[in-house]
N, C-alpha and C. Protein backbone atom coordinates (compact mmCIF):
# COMPACT_ATOMS: atom_id res chain seq x y z
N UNK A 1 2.72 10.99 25.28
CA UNK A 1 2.19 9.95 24.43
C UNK A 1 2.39 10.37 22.97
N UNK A 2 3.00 9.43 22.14
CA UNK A 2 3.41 9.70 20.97
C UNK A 2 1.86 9.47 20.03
N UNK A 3 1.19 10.51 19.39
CA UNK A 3 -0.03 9.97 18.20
C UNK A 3 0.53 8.98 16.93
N UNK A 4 -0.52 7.56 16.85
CA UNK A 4 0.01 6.86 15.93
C UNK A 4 0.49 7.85 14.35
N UNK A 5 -0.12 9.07 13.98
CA UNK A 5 0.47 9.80 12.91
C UNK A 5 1.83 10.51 12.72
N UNK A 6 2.07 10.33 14.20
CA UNK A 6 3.56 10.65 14.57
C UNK A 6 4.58 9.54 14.07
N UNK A 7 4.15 8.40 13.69
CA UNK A 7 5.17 7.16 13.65
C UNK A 7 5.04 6.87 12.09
N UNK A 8 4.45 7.28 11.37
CA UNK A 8 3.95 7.29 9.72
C UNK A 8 5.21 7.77 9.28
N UNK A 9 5.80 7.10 8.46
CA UNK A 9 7.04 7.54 7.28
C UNK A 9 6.50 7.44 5.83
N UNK A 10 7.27 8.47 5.77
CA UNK A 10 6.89 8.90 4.17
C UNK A 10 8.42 9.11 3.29
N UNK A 11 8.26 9.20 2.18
CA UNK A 11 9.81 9.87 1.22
C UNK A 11 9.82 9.14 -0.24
N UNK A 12 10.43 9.54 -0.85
CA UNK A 12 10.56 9.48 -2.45
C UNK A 12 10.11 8.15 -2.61
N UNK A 13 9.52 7.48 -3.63
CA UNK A 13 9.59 5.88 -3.30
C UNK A 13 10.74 5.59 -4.76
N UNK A 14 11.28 6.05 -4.99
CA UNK A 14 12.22 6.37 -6.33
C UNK A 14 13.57 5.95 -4.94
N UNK A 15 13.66 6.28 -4.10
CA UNK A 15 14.81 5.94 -2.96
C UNK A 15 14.45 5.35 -1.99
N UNK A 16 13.31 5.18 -1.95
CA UNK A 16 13.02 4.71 -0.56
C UNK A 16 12.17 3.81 -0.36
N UNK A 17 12.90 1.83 -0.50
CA UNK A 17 12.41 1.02 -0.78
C UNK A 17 10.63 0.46 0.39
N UNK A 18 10.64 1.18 1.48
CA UNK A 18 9.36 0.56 1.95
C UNK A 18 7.92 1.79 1.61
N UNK A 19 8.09 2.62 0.85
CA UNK A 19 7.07 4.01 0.71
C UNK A 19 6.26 2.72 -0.36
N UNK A 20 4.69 2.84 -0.33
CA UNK A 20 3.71 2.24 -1.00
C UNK A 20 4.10 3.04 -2.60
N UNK A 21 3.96 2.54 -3.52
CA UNK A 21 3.52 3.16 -4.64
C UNK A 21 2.15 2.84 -5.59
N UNK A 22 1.69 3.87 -5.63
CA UNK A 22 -0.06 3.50 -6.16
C UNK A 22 0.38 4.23 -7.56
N UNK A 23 -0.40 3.03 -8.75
CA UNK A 23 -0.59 3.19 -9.70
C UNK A 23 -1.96 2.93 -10.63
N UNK A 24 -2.53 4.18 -10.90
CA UNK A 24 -3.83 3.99 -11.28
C UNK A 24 -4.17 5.60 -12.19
N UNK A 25 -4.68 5.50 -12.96
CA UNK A 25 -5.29 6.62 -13.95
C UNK A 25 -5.13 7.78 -12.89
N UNK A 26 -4.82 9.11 -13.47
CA UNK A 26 -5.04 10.47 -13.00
C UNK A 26 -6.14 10.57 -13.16
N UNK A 27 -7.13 10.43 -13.93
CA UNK A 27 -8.34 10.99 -14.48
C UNK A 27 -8.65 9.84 -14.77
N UNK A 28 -10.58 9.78 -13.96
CA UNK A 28 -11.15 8.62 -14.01
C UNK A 28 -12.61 9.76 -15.01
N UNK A 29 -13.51 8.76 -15.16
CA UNK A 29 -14.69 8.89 -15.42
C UNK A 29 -15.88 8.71 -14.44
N UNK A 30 -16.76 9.31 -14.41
CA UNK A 30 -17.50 9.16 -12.59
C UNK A 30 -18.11 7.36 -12.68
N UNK A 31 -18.24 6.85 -12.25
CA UNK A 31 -18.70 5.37 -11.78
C UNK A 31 -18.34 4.93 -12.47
N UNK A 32 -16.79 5.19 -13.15
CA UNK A 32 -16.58 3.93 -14.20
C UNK A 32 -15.14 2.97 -13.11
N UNK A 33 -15.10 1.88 -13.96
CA UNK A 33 -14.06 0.78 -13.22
C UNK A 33 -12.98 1.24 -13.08
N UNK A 34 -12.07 1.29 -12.30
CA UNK A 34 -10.30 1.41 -13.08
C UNK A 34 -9.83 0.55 -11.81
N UNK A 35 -8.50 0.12 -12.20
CA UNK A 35 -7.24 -0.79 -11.44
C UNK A 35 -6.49 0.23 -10.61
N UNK A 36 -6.45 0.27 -9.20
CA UNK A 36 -5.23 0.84 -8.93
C UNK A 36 -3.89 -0.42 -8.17
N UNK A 37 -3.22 -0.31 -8.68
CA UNK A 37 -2.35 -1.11 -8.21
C UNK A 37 -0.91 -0.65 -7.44
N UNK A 38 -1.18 -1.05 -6.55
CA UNK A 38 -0.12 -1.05 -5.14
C UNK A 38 1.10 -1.93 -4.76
N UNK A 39 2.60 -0.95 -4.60
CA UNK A 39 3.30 -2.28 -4.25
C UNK A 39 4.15 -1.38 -3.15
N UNK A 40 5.08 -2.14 -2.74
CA UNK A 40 6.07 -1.69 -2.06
C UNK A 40 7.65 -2.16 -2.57
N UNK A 41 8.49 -1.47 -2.90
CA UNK A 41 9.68 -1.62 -3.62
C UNK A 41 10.04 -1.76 -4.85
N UNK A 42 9.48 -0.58 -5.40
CA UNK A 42 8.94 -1.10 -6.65
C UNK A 42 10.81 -0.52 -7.68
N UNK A 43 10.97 0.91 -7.34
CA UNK A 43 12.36 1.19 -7.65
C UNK A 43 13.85 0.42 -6.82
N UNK A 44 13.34 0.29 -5.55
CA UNK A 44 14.58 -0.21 -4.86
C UNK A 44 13.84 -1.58 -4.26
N UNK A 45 14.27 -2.62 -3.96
CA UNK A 45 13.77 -3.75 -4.13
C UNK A 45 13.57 -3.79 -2.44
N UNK A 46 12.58 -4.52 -1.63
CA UNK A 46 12.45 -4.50 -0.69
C UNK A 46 12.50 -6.08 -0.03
N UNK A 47 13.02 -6.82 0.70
CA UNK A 47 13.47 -7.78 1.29
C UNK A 47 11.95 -8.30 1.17
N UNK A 48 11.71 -10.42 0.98
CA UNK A 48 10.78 -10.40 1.58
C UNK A 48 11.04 -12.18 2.11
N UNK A 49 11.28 -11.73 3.15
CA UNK A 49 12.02 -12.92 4.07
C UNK A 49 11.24 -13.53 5.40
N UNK A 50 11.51 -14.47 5.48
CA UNK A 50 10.72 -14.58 7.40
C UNK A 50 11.22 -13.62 8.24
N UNK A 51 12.55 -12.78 8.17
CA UNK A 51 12.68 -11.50 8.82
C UNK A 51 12.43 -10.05 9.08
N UNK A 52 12.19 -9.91 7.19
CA UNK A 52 12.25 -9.04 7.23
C UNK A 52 11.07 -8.99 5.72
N UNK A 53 10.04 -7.91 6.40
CA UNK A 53 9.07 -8.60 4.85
C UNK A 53 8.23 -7.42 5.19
N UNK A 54 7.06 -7.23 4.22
CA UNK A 54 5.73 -6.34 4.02
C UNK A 54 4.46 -7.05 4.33
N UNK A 55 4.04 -7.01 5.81
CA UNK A 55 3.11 -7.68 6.38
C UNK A 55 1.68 -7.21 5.80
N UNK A 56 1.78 -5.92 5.68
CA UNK A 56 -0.20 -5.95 4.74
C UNK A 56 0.34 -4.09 4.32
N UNK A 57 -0.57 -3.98 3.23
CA UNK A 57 -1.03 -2.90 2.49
C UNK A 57 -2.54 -2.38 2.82
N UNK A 58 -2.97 -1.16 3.10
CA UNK A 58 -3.85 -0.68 3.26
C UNK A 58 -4.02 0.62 2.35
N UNK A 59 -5.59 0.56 1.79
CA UNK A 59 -5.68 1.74 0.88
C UNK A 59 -6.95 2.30 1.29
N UNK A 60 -6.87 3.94 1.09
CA UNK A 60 -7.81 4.15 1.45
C UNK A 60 -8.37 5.93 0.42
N UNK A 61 -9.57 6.03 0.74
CA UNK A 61 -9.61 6.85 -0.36
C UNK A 61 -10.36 8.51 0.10
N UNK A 62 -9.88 9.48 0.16
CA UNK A 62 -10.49 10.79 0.34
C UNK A 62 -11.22 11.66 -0.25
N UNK A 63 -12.24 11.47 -0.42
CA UNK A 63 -12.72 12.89 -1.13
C UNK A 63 -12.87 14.16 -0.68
N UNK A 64 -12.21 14.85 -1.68
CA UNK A 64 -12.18 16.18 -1.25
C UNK A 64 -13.41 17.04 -1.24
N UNK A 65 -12.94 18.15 -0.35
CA UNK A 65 -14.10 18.86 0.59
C UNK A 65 -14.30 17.88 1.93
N UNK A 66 -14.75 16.58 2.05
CA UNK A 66 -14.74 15.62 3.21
C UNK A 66 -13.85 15.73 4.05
N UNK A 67 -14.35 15.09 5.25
CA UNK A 67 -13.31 15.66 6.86
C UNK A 67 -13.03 14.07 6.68
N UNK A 68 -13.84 12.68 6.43
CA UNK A 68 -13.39 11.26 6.79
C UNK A 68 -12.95 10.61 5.58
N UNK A 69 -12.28 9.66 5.86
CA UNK A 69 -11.66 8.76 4.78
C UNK A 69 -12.63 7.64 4.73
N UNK A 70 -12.40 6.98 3.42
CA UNK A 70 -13.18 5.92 2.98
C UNK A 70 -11.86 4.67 2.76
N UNK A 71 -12.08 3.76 3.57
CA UNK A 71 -11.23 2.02 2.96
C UNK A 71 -11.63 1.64 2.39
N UNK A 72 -10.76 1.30 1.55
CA UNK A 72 -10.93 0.96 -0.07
C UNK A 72 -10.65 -1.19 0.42
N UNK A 73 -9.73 -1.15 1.28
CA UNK A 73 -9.35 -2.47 1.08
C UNK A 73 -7.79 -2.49 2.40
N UNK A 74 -8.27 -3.99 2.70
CA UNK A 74 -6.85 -4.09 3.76
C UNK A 74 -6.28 -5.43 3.29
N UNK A 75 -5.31 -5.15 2.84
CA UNK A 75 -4.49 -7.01 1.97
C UNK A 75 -3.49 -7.17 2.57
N UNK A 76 -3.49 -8.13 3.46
CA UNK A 76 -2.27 -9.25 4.44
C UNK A 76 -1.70 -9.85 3.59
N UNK A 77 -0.26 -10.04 3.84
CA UNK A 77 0.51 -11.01 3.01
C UNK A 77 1.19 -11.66 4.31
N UNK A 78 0.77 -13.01 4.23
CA UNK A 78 0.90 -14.03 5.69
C UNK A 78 1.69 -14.58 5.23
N UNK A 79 2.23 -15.04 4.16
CA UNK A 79 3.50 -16.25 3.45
C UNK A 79 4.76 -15.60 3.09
N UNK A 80 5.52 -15.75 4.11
CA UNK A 80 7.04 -15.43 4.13
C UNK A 80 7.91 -16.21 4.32
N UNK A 81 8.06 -17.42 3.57
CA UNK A 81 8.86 -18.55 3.32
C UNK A 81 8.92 -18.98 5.07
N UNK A 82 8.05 -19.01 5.77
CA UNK A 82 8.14 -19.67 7.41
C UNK A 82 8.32 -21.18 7.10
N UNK A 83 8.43 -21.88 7.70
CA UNK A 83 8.66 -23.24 7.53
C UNK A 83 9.23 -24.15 9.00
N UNK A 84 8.49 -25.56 9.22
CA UNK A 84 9.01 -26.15 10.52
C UNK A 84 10.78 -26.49 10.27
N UNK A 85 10.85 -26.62 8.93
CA UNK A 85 12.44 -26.77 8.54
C UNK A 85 13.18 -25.67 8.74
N UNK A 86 12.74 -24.37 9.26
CA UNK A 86 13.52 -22.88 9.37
C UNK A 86 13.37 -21.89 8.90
N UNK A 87 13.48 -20.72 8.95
CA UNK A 87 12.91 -19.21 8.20
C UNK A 87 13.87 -19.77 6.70
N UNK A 88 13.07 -19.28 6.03
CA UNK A 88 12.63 -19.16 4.57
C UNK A 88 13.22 -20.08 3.49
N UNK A 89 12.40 -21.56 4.13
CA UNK A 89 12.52 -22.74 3.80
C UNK A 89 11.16 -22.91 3.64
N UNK A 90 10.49 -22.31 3.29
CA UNK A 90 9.06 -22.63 3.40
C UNK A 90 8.70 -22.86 2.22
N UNK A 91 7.59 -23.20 1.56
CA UNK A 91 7.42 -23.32 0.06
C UNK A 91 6.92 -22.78 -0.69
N UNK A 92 6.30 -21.62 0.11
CA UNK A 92 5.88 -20.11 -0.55
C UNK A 92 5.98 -19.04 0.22
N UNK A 93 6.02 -17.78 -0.47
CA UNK A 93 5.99 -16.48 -0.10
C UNK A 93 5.27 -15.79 -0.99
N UNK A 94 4.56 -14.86 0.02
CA UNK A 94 3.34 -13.78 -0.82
C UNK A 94 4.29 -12.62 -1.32
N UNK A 95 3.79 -11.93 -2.62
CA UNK A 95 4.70 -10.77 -2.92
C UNK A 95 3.61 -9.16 -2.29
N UNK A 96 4.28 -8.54 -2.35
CA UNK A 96 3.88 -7.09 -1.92
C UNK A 96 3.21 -6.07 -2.65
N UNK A 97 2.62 -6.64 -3.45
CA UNK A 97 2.01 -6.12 -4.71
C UNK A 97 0.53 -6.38 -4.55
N UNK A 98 -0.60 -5.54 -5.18
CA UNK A 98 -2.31 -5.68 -5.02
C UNK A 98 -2.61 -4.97 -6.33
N UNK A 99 -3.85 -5.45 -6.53
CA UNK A 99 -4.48 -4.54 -7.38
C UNK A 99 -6.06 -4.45 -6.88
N UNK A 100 -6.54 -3.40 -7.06
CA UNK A 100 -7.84 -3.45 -6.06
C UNK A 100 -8.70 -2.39 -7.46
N UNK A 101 -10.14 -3.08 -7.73
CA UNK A 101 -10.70 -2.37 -8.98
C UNK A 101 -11.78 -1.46 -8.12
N UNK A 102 -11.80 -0.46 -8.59
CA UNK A 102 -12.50 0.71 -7.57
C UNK A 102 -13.61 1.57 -8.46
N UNK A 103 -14.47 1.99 -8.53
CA UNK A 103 -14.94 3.36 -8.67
C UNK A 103 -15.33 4.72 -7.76
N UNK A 104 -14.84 5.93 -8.80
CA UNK A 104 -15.49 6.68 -7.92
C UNK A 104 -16.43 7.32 -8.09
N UNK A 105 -17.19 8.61 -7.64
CA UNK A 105 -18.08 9.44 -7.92
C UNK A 105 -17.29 11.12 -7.68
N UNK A 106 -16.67 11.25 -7.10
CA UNK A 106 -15.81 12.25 -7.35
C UNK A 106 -14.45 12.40 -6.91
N UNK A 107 -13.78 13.40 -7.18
CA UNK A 107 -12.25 13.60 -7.26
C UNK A 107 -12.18 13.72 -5.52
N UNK A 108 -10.49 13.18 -5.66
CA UNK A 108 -10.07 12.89 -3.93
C UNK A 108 -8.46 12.29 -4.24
N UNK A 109 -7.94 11.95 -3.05
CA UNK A 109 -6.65 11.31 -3.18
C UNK A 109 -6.99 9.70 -2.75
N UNK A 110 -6.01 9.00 -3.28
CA UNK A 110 -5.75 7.52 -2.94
C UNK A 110 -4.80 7.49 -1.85
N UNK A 111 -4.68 7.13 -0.83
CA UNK A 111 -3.78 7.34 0.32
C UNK A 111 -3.34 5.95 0.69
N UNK A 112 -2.19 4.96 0.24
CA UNK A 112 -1.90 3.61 0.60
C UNK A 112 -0.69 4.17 2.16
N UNK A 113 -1.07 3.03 2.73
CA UNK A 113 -0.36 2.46 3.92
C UNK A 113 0.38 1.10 4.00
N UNK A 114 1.79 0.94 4.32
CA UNK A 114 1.95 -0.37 3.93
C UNK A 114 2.83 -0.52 5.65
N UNK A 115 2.85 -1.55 6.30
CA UNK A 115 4.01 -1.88 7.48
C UNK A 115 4.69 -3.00 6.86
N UNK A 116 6.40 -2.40 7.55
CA UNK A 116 7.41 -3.26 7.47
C UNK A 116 7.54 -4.06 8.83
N UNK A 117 7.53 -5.55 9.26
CA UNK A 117 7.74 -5.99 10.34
C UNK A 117 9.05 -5.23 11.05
N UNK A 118 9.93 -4.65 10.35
CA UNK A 118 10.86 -4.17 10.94
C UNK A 118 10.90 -2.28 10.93
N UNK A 119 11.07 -2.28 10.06
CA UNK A 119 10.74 -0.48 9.82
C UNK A 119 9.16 0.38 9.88
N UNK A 120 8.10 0.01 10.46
CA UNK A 120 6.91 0.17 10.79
C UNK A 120 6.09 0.39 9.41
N UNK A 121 5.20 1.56 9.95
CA UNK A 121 4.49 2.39 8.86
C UNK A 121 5.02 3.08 8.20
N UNK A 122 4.65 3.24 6.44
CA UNK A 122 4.78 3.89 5.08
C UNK A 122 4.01 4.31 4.88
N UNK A 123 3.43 5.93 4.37
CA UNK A 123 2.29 6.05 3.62
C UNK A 123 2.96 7.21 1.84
N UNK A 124 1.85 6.69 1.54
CA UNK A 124 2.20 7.75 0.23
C UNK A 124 0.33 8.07 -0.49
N UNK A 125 0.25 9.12 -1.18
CA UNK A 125 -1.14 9.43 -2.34
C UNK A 125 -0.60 9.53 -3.23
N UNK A 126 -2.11 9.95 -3.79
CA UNK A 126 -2.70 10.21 -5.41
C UNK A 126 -3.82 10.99 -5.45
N UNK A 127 -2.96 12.19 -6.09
CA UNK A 127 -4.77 12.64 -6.33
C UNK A 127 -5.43 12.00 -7.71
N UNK A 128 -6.42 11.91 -7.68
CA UNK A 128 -7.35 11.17 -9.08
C UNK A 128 -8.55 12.10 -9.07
N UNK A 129 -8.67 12.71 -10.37
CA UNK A 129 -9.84 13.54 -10.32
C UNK A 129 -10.70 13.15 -11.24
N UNK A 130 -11.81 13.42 -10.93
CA UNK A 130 -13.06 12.53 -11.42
C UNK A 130 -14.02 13.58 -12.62
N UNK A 131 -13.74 12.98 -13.91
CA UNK A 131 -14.16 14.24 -14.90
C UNK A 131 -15.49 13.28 -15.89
């Protein structure tokens, strides 16, 4: 039996159009606001078609010393130009991009997850330390 952490891809996201990329402050302030914002293809452009597309982003957040993770947020993107007239004739499509406003209380990594309907699971972090 293969463990679902066995099927997780990871790699540069500078080459490697389905890896999540999280963008958000290195250094936060303890309970203050900040943006982290999430996409997929951000250097190499990633398809987003009724075939071939970025079905949801998942983020989630670790603090260190801690054994469990904390979810921050799970964002579906359901609109991929589907249409009764034929794949991607439809009259909208969702893009692959989030921004999710967070605080923390102490330092940890940001850990996004994104699936490709075709190429599975992506993950990538961040550490953010909390001063």
């Amino acid at each position: 039996m293969t463990a679902l952490s066995e099927t997780i891809q990871s790699a540069d996201w500078k080459s490697e159009k389905h890896v999540p990329v999280i963008e958000c402050p290195d250094n936060v302030k303890p309970d203050q606001l900040f943006d982290a914002v999430i996409s997929v293809g951000q250097a190499v452009g990633h398809p987003n078609t009724t075939e071939h597309h970025i079905r949801w982003i998942m983020l989630y957040f670790h603090p260190d010393g801690e054994k469990a993770v904390c979810q921050v947020g799970h964002f579906e993107f359901t609109a991929h130009g589907e249409s009764v007239k034929g794949a991607n004739q439809g009259p909208v499509s969702t893009h692959h991009k989030v921004v999710s406003t967070l605080k923390l209380l102490k330092s940890g990594t940001l850990q996004a997850l994104a699936y490709c309907n075709i190429h599975g699971l992506w993950q990538s972090s961040k550490n953010i330390r909390v001063e």
